[in-house]
Structure formats: structure tokens, C-alpha cells
C-alpha atoms as a PDB file:
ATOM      1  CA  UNK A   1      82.028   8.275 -56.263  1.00  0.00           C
ATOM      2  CA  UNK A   2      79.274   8.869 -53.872  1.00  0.00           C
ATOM      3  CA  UNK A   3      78.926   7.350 -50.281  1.00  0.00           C
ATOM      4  CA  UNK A   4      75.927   5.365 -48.972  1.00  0.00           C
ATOM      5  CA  UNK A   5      72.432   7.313 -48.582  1.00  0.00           C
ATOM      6  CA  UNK A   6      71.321   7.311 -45.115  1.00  0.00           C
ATOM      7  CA  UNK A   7      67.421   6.352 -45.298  1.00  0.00           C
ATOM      8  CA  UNK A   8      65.158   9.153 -44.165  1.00  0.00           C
ATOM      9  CA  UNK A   9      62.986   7.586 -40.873  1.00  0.00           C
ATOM     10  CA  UNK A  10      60.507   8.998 -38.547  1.00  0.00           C
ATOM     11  CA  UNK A  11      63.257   9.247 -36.204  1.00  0.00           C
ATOM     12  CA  UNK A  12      65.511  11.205 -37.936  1.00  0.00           C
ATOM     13  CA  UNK A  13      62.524  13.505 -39.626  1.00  0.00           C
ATOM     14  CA  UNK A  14      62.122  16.782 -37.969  1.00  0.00           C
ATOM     15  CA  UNK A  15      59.110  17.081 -36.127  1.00  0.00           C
ATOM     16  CA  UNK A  16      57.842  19.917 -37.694  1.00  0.00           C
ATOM     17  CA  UNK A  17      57.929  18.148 -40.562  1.00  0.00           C
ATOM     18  CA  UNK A  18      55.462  15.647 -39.522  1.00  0.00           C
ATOM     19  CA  UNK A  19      52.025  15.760 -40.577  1.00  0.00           C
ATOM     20  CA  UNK A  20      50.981  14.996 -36.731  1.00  0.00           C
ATOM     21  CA  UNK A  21      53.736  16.476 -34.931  1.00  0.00           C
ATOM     22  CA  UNK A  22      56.147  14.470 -33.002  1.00  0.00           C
ATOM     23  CA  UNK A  23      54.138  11.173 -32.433  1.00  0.00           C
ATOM     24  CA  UNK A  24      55.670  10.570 -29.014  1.00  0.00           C
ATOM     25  CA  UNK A  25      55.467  14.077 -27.943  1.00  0.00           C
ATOM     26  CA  UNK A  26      51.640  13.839 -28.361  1.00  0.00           C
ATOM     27  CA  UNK A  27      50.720  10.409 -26.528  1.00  0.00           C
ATOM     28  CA  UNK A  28      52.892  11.747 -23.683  1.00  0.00           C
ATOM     29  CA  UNK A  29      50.954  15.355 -23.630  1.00  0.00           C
ATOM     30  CA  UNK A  30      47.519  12.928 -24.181  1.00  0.00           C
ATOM     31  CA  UNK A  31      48.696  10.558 -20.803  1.00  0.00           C
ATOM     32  CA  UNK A  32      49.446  13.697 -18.924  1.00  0.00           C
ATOM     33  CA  UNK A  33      45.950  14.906 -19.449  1.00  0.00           C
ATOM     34  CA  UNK A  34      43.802  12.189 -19.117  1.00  0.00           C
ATOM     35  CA  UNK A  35      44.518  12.539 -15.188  1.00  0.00           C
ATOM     36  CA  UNK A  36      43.338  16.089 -14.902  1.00  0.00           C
ATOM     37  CA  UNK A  37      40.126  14.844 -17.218  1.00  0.00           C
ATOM     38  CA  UNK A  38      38.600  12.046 -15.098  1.00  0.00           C
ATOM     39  CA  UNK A  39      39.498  14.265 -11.953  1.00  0.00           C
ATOM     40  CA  UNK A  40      36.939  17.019 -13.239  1.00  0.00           C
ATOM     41  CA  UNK A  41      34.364  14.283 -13.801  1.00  0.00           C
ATOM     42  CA  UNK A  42      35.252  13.082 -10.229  1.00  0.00           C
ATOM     43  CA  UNK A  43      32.881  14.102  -7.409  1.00  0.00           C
ATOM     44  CA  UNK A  44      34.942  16.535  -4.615  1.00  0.00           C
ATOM     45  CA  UNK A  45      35.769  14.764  -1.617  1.00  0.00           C
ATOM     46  CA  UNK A  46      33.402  16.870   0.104  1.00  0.00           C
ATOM     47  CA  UNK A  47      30.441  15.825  -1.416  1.00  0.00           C
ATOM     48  CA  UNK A  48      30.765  12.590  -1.432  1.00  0.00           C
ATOM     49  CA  UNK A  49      31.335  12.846   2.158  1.00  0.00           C
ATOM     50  CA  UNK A  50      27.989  15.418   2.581  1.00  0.00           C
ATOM     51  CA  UNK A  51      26.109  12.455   0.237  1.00  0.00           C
ATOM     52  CA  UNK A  52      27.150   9.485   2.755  1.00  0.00           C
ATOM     53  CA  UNK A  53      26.660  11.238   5.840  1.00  0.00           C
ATOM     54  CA  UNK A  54      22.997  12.501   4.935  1.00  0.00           C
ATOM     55  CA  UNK A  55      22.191   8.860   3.647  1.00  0.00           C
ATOM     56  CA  UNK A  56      23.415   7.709   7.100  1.00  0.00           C
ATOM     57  CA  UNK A  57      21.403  10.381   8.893  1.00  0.00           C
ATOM     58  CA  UNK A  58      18.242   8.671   7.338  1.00  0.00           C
ATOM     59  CA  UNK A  59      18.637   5.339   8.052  1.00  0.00           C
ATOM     60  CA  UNK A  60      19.278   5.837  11.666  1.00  0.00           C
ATOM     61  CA  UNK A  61      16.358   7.850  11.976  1.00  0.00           C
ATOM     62  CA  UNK A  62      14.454   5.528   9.810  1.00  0.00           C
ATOM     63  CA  UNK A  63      15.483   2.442  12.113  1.00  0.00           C
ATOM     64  CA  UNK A  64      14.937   4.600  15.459  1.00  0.00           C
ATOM     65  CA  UNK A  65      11.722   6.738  14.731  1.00  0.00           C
ATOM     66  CA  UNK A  66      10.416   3.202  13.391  1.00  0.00           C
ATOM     67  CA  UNK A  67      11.054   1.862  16.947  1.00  0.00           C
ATOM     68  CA  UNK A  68       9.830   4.665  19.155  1.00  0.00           C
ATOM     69  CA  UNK A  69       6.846   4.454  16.381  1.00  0.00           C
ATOM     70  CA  UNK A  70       6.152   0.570  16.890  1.00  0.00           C
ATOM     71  CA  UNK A  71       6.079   0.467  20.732  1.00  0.00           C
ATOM     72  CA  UNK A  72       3.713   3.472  20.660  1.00  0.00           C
ATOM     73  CA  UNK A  73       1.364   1.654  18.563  1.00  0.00           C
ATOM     74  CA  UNK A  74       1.367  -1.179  20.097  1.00  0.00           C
ATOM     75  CA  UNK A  75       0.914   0.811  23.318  1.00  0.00           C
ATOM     76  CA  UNK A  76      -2.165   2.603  22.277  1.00  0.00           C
ATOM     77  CA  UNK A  77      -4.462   0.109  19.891  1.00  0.00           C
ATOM     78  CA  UNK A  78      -2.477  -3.388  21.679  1.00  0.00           C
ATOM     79  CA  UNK A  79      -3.017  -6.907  19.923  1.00  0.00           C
ATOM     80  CA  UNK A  80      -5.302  -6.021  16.662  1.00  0.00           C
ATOM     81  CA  UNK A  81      -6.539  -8.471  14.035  1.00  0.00           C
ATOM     82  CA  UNK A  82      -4.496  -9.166  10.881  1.00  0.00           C
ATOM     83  CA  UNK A  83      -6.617 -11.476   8.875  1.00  0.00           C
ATOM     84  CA  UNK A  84      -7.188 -15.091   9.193  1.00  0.00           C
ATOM     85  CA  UNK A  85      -8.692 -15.521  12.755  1.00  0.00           C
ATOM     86  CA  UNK A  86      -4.814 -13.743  13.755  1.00  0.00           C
ATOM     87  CA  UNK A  87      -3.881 -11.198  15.871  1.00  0.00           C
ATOM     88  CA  UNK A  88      -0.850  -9.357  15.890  1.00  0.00           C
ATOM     89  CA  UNK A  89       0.332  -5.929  18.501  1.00  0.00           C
ATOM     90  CA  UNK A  90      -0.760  -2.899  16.011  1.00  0.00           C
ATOM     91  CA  UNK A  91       2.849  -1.940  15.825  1.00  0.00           C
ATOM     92  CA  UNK A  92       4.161  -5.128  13.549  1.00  0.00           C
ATOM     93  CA  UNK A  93       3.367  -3.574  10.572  1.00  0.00           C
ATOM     94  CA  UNK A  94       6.181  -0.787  11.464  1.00  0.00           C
ATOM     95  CA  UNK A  95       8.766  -3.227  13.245  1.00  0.00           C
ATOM     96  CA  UNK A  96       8.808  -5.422  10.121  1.00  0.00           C
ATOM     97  CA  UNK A  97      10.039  -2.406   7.788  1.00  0.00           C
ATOM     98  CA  UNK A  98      12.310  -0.868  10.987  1.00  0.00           C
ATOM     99  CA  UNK A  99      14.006  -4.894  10.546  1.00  0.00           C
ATOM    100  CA  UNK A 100      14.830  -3.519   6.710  1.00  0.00           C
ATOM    101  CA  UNK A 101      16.004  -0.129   8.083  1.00  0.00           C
ATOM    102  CA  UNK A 102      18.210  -2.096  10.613  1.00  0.00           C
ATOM    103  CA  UNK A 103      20.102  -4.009   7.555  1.00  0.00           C
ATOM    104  CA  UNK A 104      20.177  -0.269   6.297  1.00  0.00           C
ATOM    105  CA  UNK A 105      22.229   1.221   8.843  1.00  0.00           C
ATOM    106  CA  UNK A 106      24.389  -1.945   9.442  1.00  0.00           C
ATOM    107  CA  UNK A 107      25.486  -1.286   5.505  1.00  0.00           C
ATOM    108  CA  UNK A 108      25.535   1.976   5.626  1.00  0.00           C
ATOM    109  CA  UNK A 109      27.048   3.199   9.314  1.00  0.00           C
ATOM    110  CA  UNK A 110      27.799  -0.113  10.628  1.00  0.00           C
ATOM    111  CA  UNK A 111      26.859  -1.886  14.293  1.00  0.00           C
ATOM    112  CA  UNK A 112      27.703   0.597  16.659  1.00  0.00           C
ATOM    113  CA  UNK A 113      25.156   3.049  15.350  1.00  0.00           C
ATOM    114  CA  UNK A 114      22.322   0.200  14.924  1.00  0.00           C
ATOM    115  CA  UNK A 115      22.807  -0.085  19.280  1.00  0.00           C
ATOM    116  CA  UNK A 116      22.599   3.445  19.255  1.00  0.00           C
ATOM    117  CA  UNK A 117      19.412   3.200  17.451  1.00  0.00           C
ATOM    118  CA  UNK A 118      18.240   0.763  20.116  1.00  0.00           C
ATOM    119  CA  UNK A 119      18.914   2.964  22.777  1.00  0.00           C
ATOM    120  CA  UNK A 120      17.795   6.160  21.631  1.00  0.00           C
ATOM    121  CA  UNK A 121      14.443   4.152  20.210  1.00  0.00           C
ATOM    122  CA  UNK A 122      14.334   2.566  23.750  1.00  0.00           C
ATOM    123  CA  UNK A 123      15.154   5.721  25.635  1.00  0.00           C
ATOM    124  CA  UNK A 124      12.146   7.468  23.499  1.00  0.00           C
ATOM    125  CA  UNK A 125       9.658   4.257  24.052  1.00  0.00           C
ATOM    126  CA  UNK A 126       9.955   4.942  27.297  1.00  0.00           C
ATOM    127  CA  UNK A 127       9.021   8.336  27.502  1.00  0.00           C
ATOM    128  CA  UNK A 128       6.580   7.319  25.012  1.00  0.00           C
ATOM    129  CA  UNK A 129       5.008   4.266  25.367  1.00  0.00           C
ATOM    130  CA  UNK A 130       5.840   2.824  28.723  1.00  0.00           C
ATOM    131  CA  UNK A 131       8.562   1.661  30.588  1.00  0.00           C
ATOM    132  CA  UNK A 132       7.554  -1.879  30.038  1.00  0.00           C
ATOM    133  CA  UNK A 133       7.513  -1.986  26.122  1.00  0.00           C
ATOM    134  CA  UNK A 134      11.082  -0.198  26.253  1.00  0.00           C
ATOM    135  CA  UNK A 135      12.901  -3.257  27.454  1.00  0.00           C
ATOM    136  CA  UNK A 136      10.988  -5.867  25.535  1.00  0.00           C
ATOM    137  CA  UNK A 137      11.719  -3.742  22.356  1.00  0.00           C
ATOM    138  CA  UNK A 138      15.073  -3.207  23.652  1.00  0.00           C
ATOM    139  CA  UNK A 139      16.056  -6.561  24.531  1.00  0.00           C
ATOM    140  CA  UNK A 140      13.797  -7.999  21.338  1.00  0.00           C
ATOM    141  CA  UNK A 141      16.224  -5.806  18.994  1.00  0.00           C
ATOM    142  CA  UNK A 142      19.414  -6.755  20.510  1.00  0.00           C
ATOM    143  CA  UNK A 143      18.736  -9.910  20.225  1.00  0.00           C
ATOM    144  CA  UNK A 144      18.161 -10.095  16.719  1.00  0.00           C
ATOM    145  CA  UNK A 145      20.930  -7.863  16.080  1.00  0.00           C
ATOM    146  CA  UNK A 146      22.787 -10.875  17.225  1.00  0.00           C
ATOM    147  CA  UNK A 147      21.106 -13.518  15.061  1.00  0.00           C
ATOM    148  CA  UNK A 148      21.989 -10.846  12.268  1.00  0.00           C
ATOM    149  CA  UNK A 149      25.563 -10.800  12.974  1.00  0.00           C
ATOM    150  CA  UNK A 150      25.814 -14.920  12.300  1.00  0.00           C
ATOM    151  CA  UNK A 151      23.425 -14.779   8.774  1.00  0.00           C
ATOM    152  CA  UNK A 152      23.485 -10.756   7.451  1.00  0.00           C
ATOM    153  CA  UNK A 153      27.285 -10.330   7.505  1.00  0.00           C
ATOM    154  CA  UNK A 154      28.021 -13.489   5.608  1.00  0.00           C
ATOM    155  CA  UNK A 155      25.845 -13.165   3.057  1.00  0.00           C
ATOM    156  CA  UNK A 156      26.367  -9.025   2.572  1.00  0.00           C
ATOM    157  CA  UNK A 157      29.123  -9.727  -0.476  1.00  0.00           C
ATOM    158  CA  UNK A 158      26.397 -11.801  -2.433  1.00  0.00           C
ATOM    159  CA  UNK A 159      23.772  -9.159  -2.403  1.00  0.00           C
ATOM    160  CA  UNK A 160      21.993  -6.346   0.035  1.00  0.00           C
ATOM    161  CA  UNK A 161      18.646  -8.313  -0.300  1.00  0.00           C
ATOM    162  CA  UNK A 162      19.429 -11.533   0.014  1.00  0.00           C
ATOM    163  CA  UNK A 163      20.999 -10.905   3.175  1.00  0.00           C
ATOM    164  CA  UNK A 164      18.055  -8.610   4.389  1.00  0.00           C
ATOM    165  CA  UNK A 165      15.628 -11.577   3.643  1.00  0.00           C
ATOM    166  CA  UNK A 166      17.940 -14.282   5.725  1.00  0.00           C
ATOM    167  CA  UNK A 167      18.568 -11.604   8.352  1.00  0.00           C
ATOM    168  CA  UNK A 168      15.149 -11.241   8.751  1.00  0.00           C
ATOM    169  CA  UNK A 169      13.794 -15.037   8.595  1.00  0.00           C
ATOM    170  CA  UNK A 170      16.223 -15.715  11.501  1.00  0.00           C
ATOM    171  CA  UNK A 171      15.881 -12.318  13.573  1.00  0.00           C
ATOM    172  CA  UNK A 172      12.257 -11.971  13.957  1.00  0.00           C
ATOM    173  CA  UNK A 173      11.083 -14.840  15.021  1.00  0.00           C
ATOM    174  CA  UNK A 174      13.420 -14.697  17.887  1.00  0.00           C
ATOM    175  CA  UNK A 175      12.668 -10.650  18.382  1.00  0.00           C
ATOM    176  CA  UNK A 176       9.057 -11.340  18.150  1.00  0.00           C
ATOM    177  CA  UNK A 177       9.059 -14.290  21.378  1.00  0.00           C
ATOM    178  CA  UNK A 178      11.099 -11.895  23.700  1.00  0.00           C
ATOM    179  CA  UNK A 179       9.469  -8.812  22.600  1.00  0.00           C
ATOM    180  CA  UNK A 180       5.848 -10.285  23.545  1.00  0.00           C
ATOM    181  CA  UNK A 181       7.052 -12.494  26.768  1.00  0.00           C
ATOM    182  CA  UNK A 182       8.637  -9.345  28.047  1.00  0.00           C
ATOM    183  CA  UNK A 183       6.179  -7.154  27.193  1.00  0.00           C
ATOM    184  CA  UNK A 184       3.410  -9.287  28.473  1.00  0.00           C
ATOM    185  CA  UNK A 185       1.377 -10.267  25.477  1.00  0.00           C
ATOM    186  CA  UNK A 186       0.265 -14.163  25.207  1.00  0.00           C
ATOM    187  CA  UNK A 187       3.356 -15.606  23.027  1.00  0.00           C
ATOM    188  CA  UNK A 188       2.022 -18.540  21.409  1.00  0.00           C
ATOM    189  CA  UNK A 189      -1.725 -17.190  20.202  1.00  0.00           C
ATOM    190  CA  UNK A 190      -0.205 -14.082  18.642  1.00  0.00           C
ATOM    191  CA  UNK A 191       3.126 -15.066  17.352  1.00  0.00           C
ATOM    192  CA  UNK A 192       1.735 -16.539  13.772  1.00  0.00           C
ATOM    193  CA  UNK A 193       0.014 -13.230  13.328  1.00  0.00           C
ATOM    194  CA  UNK A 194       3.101 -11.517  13.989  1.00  0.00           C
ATOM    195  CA  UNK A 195       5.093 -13.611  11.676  1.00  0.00           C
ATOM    196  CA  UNK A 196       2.858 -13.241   8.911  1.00  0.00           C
ATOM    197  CA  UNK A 197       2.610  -8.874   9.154  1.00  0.00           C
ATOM    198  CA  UNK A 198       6.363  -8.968   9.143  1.00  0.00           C
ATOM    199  CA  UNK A 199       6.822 -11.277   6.550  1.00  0.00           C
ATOM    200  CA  UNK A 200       4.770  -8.821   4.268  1.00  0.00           C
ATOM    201  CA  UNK A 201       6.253  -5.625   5.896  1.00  0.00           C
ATOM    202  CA  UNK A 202      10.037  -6.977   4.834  1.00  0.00           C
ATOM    203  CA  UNK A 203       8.719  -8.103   1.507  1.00  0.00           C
ATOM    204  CA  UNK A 204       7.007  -4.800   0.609  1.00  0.00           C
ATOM    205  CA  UNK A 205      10.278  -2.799   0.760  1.00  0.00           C
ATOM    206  CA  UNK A 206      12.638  -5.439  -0.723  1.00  0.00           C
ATOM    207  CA  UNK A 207      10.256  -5.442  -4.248  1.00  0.00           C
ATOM    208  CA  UNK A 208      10.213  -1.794  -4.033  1.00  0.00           C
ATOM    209  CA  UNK A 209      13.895  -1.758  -4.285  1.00  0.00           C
ATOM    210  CA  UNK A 210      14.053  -4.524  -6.676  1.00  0.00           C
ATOM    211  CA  UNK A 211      11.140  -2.550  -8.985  1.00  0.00           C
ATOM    212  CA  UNK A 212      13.393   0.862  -8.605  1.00  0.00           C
ATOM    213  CA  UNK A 213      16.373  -1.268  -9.923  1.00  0.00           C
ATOM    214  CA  UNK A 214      15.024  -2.685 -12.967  1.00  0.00           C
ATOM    215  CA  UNK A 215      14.124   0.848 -13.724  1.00  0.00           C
ATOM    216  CA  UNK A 216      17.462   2.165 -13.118  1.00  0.00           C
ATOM    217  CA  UNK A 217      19.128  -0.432 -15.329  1.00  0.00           C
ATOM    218  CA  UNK A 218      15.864   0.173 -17.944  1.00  0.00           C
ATOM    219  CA  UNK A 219      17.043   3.650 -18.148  1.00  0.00           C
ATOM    220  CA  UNK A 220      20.446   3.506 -17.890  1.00  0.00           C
ATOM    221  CA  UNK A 221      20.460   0.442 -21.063  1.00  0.00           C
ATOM    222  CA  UNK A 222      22.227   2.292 -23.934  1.00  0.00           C
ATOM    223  CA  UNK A 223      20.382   2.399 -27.217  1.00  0.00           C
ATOM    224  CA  UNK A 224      20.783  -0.196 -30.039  1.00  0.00           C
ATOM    225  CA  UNK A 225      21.398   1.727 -33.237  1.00  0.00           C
END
């Protein structure tokens, strides 16, 4: 009389009798590798590192060229029409885009190096443009870079432009009044005209970004098959 047959399983079947191999075996070997595949995709430490420090290198000079070139405008040409019976200093047109490239280096460096910025711009202005225009662009950018500290950082997590946009409808009207009291240009005549060339020079830059994007994500789209 025969005993009981014990059922053949995948457990007890050799596993080179498998058609796969051992199916444990190979999802173990498949985990162990998948590591040492999305680290070659990875970018080494080192370049990422190169890639943020040359982005930082030019926003700051960006934000503090478009400084030293602002006051030196507005040194050499002074108030110039703008349109519309307005008048504006010849260098709004450059301190409404060096307002973007603030925001740029506050995301990208942080606050310390915007002050920097002001100095060095300041320090260069001097040399530059005058004494005079130095501090008002000096004491005009500080004090917006406080006015940016209450509306950019709180709005930073719900997008890069929409908190360059608020930033900038609270910072420059208060830059522009201390930047032409201090610097000795009548306030009240040529403060619309101001407003309105660095409304445009803040808009200009944020659609260029926005156009760039919707061609990124245009490109980037995967094809429907």
C-alpha cells in the first residue's frame, strides 16, 4: 500500500527547473538594481551645484548691473517723457526689470545677497553717477526690500509670478517717492510717469516667462497615439 503523494509546488520545485528562475531570487536582484539605475540618470552633486551657483551669479549681477545702470541713466538724460503728457527719470525703464531681478535673487540666493546687491549697485552709482543718486537708490531699494519681505515671501509657495507682481505693486511705489525726494526730482509731477514705465517694465519679463513656459510644457506634452 502506498503512502500519501506530496503535491509538487513552486516551493518545493527546484529552481532550475523553473521556466523564470527562482521568482524571488529575481525581484530581489531587480530591487537591488533599480538603485544603481536612477543614480546613473541622477545629475552628480557637482553639477548641480556648478548649475545653481552660475544661475545665482546672474541674477546678482542682473539685479546690481541693473542698478549701477539705472542711476547712470537717470544721471545723464534726467526726467524724459514717457507718453501721455508724463515724465519719468530715463532710468525707470531699467529699475522696473532690476525689481524682477530682485525677486530673482531673493528665490534663488536669498536676502543677504539682494543687500549685497544694494551695496555693491550703490557703491558703483557712486563712482558712477553721483553721490547723490547712490543714497536715494540705496535707501529707495531697501526700502522696498522691506515691503517685499511682508507680500513676496508669503505668496512665494503659490507661484514665482504672482509674488513678483504683488512684490512689485507694493515696492515701487514706495521705492519710487524716496528714490525721487532723495534724489531731488519733483515727487508728485513725475511719480505717475514712473508708475506707469515700471508697470510695463515688470510686465514685459513676467509674459516672457509665462510665453517660455507654455512652450516648455508644449514641448514636453507626450504624443497621443
Amino acid at each position: 500500500m502506498t503512502g500519501p503523494t506530496t503535491p509538487l509546488t513552486a516551493s518545493t520545485e527546484p529552481a532550475h527547473l523553473h521556466p523564470h528562475g527562482d521568482p524571488t531570487q529575481a525581484r530581489s536582484t531587480r530591487l537591488r538594481r533599480e538603485p544603481a539605475r536612477r543614480a546613473r540618470h541622477r545629475r552628480p552633486s557637482w553639477l548641480r551645484r556648478h548649475r545653481h551657483t552660475g544661475t545665482a551669479a546672474v541674477a546678482m549681477l542682473a539685479f546690481a548691473g541693473g542698478v549701477v545702470a539705472a542711476n547712470g541713466l537717470t544721471a545723464r538724460f534726467g526726467l524724459v517723457p514717457v507718453g501721455f503728457g508724463l515724465t519719468a527719470t530715463a532710468g525707470t525703464v531699467v529699475a522696473g526689470l532690476t525689481l524682477f531681478a530682485r525677486d530673482w535673487v531673493h528665490d534663488v540666493v536669498g536676502r543677504r545677497a539682494v543687500l549685497a546687491c544694494i551695496a555693491v549697485g550703490a557703491f558703483l552709482s557712486a563712482v558712477l553717477a553721483g553721490p547723490a543718486l547712490a543714497v536715494a537708490s540705496a535707501a529707495a531699494f531697501t526700502l522696498s526690500e522691506l515691503a517685499d519681505l511682508l507680500v513676496y515671501q508669503p505668496l512665494r509657495r503659490r507661484g514665482f509670478l504672482r509674488a513678483v507682481l504683488a512684490s512689485n505693486m507694493v515696492g515701487a511705489p514706495l521705492d519710487t517717492i524716496v528714490f525721487l525726494a532723495l534724489a531731488g526730482f519733483p515727487v508728485w509731477s513725475a511719480l505717475p510717469g514712473q508708475l506707469w514705465v515700471k508697470a510695463w517694465a515688470t510686465l514685459i519679463p513676467v509674459a516672457a516667462v509665462l510665453a517660455a513656459r507654455a512652450l516648455l510644457r508644449h514641448r514636453l506634452r507626450p504624443a497621443r497615439p
